[in-house]
N, C-alpha and C. Protein backbone atom coordinates (compact mmCIF):
# COMPACT_ATOMS: atom_id res chain seq x y z
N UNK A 1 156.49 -56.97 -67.43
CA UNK A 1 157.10 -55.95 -66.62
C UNK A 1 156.10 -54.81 -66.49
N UNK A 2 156.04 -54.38 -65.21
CA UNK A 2 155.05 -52.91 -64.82
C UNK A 2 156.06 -51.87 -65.09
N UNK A 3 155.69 -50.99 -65.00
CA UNK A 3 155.96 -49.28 -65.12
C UNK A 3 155.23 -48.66 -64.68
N UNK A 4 156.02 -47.60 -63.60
CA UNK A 4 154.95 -46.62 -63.42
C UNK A 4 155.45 -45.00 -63.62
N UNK A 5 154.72 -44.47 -64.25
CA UNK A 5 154.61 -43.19 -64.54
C UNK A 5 154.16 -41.99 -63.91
N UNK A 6 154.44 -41.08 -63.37
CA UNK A 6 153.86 -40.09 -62.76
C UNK A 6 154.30 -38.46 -62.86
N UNK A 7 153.26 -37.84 -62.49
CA UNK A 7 154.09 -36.64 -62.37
C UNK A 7 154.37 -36.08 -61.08
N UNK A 8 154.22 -36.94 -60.36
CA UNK A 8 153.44 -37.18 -58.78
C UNK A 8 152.36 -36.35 -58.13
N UNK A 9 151.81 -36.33 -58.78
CA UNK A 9 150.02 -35.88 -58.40
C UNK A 9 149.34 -37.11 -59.39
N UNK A 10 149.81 -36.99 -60.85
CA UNK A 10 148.95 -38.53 -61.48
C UNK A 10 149.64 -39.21 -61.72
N UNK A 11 149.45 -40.73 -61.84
CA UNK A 11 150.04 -41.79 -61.75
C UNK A 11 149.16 -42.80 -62.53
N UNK A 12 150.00 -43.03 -63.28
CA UNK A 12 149.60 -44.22 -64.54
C UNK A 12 150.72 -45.26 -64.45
N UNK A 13 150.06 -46.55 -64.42
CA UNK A 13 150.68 -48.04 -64.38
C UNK A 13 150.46 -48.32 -66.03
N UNK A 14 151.52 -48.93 -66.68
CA UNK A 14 151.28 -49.75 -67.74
C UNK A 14 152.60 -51.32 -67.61
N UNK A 15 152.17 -51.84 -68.57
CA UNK A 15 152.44 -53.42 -68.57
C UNK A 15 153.43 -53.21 -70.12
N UNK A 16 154.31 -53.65 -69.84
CA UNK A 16 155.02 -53.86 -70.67
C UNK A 16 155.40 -55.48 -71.24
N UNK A 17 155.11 -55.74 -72.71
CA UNK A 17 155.00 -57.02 -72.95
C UNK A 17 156.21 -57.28 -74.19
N UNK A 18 157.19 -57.97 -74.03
CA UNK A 18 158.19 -58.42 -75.24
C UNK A 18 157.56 -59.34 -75.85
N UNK A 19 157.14 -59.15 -77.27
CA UNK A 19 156.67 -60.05 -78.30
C UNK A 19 157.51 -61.15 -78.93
N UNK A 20 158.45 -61.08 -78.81
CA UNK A 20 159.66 -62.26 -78.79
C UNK A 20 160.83 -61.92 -77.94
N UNK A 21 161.58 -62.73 -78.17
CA UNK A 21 162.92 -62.98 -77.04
C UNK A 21 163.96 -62.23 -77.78
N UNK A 22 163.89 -61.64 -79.01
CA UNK A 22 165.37 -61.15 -79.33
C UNK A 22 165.00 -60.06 -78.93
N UNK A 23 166.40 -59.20 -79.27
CA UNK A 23 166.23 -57.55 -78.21
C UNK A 23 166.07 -56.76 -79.13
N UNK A 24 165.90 -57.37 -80.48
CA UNK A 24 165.26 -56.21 -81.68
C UNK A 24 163.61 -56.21 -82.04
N UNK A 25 163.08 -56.95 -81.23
CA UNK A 25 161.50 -57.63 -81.20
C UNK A 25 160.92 -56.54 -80.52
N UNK A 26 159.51 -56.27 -80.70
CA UNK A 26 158.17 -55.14 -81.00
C UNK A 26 158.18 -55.55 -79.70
N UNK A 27 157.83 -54.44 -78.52
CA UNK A 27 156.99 -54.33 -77.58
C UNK A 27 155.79 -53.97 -77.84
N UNK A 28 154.59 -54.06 -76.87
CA UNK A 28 153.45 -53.68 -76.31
C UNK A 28 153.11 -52.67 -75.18
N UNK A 29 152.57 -52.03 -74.85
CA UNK A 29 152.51 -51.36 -73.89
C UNK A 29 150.83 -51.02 -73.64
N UNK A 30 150.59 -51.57 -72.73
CA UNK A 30 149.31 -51.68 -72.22
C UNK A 30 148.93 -50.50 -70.81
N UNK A 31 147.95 -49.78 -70.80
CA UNK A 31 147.53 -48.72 -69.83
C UNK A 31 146.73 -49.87 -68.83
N UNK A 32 147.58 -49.83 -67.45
CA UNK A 32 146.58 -50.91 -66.59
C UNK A 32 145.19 -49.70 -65.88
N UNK A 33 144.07 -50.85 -65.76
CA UNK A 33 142.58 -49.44 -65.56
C UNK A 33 142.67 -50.02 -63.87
N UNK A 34 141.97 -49.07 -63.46
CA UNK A 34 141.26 -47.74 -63.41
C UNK A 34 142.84 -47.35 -63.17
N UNK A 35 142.84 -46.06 -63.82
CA UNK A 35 143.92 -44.69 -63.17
C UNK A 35 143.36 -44.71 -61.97
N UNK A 36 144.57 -44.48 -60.85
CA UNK A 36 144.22 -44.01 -59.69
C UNK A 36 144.23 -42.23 -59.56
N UNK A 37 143.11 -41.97 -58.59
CA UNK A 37 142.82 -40.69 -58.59
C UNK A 37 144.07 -39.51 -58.64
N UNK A 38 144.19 -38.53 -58.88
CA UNK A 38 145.12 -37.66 -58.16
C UNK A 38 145.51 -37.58 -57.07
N UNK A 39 146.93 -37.20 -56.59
CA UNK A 39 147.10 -37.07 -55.28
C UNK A 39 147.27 -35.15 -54.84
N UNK A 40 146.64 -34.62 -54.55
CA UNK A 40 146.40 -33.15 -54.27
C UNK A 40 147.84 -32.63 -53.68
N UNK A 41 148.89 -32.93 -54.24
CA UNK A 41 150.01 -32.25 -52.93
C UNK A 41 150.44 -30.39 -53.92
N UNK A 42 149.69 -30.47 -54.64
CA UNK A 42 149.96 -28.86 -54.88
C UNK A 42 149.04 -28.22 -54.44
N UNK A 43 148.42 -28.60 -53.08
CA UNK A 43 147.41 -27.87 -52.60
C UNK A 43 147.89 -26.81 -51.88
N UNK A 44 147.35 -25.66 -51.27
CA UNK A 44 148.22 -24.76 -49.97
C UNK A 44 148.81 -25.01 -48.80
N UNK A 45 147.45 -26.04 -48.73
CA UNK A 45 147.69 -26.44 -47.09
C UNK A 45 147.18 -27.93 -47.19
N UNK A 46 147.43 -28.89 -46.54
CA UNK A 46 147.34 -30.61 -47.04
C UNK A 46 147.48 -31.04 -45.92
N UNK A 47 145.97 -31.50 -45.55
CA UNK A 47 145.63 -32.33 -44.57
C UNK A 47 146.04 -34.09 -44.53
N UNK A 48 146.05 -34.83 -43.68
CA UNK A 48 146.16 -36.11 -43.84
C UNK A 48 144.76 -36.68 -44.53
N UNK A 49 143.93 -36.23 -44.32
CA UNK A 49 142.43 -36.16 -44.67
C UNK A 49 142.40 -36.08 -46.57
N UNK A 50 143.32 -35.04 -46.95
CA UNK A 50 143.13 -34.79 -48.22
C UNK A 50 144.24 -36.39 -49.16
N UNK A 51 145.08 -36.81 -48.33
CA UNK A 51 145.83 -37.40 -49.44
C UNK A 51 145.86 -38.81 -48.75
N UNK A 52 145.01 -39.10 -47.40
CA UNK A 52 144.98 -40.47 -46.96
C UNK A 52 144.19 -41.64 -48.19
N UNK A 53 142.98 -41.03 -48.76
CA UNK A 53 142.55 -42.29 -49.59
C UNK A 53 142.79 -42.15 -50.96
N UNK A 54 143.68 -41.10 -51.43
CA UNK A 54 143.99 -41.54 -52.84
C UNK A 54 145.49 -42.32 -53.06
N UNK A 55 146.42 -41.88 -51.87
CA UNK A 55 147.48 -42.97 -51.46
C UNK A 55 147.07 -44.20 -51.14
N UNK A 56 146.12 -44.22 -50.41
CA UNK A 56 145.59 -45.84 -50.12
C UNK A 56 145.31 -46.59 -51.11
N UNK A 57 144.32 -45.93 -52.25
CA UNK A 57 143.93 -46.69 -53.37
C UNK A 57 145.15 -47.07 -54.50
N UNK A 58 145.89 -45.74 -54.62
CA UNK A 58 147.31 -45.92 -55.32
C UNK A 58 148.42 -47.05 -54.94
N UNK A 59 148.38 -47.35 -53.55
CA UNK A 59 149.31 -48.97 -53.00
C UNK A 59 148.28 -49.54 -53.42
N UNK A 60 147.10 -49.69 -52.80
CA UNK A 60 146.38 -50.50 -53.71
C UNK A 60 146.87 -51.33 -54.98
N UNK A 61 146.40 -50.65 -55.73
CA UNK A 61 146.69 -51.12 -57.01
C UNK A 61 148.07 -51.57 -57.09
N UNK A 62 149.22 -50.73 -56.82
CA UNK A 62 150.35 -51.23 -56.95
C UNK A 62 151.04 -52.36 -56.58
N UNK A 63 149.97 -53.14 -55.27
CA UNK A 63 150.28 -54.11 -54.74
C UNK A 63 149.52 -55.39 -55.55
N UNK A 64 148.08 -54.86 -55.81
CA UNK A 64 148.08 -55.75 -56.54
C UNK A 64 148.87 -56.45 -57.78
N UNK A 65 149.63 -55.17 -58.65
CA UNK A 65 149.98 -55.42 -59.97
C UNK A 65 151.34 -56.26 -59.22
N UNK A 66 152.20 -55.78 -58.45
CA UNK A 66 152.79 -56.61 -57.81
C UNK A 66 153.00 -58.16 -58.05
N UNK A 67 151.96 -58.39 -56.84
CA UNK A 67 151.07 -59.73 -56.73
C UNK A 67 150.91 -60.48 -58.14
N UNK A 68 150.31 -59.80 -59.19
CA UNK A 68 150.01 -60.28 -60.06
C UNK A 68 151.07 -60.36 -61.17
N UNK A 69 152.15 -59.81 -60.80
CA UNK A 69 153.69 -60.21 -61.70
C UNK A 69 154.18 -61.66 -61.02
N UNK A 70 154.16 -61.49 -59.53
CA UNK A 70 154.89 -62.85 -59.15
C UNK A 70 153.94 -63.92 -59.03
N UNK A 71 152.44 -64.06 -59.37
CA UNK A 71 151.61 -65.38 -59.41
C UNK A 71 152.29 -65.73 -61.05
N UNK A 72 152.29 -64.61 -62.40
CA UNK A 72 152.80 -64.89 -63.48
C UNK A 72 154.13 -65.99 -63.70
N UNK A 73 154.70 -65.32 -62.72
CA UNK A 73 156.32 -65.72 -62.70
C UNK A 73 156.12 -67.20 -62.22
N UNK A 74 155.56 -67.78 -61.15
CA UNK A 74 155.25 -68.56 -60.61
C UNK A 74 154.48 -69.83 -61.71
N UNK A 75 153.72 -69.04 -62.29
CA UNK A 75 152.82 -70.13 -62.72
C UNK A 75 152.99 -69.66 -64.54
N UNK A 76 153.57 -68.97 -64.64
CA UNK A 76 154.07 -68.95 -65.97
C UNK A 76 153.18 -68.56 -67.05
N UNK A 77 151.81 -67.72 -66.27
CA UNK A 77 151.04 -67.39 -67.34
C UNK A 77 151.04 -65.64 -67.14
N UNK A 78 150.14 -65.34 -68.30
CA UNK A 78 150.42 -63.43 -68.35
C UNK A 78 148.72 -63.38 -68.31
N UNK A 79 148.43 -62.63 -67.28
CA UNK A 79 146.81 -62.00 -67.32
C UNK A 79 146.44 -60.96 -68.08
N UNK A 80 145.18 -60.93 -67.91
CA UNK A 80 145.06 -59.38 -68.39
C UNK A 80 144.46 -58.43 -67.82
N UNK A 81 145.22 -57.87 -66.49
CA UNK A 81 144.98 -56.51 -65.40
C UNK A 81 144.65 -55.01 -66.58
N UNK A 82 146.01 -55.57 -67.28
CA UNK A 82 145.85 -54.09 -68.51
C UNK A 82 145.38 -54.30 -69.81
N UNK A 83 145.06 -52.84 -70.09
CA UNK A 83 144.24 -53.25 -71.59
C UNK A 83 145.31 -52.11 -72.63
């Protein structure tokens, strides 16, 4: 399972991993890399210019981690996007 965290300017993805199947069993929690940049919206004035490529890179990633939950699901294995 992904998570995402933000304060909405930063945004951190982590991976959440159940170490066994009962519901009293140890999680994991993994930071997926690279952090995507800041998104500047406490600026004064906010161009499309200022927040077009750190939103871009932010779906980015999110699509990938996406992607990379349902190839898991599919094929029944767990990668390692996060560390």
């Amino acid at each position: 399972m992904f998570c995402i965290i933000s304060t909405g300017i930063e945004w951190i993805m982590t991976k959440v991993i159940l170490k066994s199947n009962s519901n009293g069993g140890n999680v994991e929690v993994r930071v997926c890399l690279p952090i995507p940049d800041p998104i500047p919206i406490n600026k004064v004035s906010l161009s499309r210019g200022d927040i077009r490529e750190p939103v871009s890179k932010l779906l980015l990633q999110i699509k990938g981690l996406l992607e990379e939950q349902k190839n898991s699901l599919v094929s029944g294995k767990r990668h390692r996007s996060c560390q």
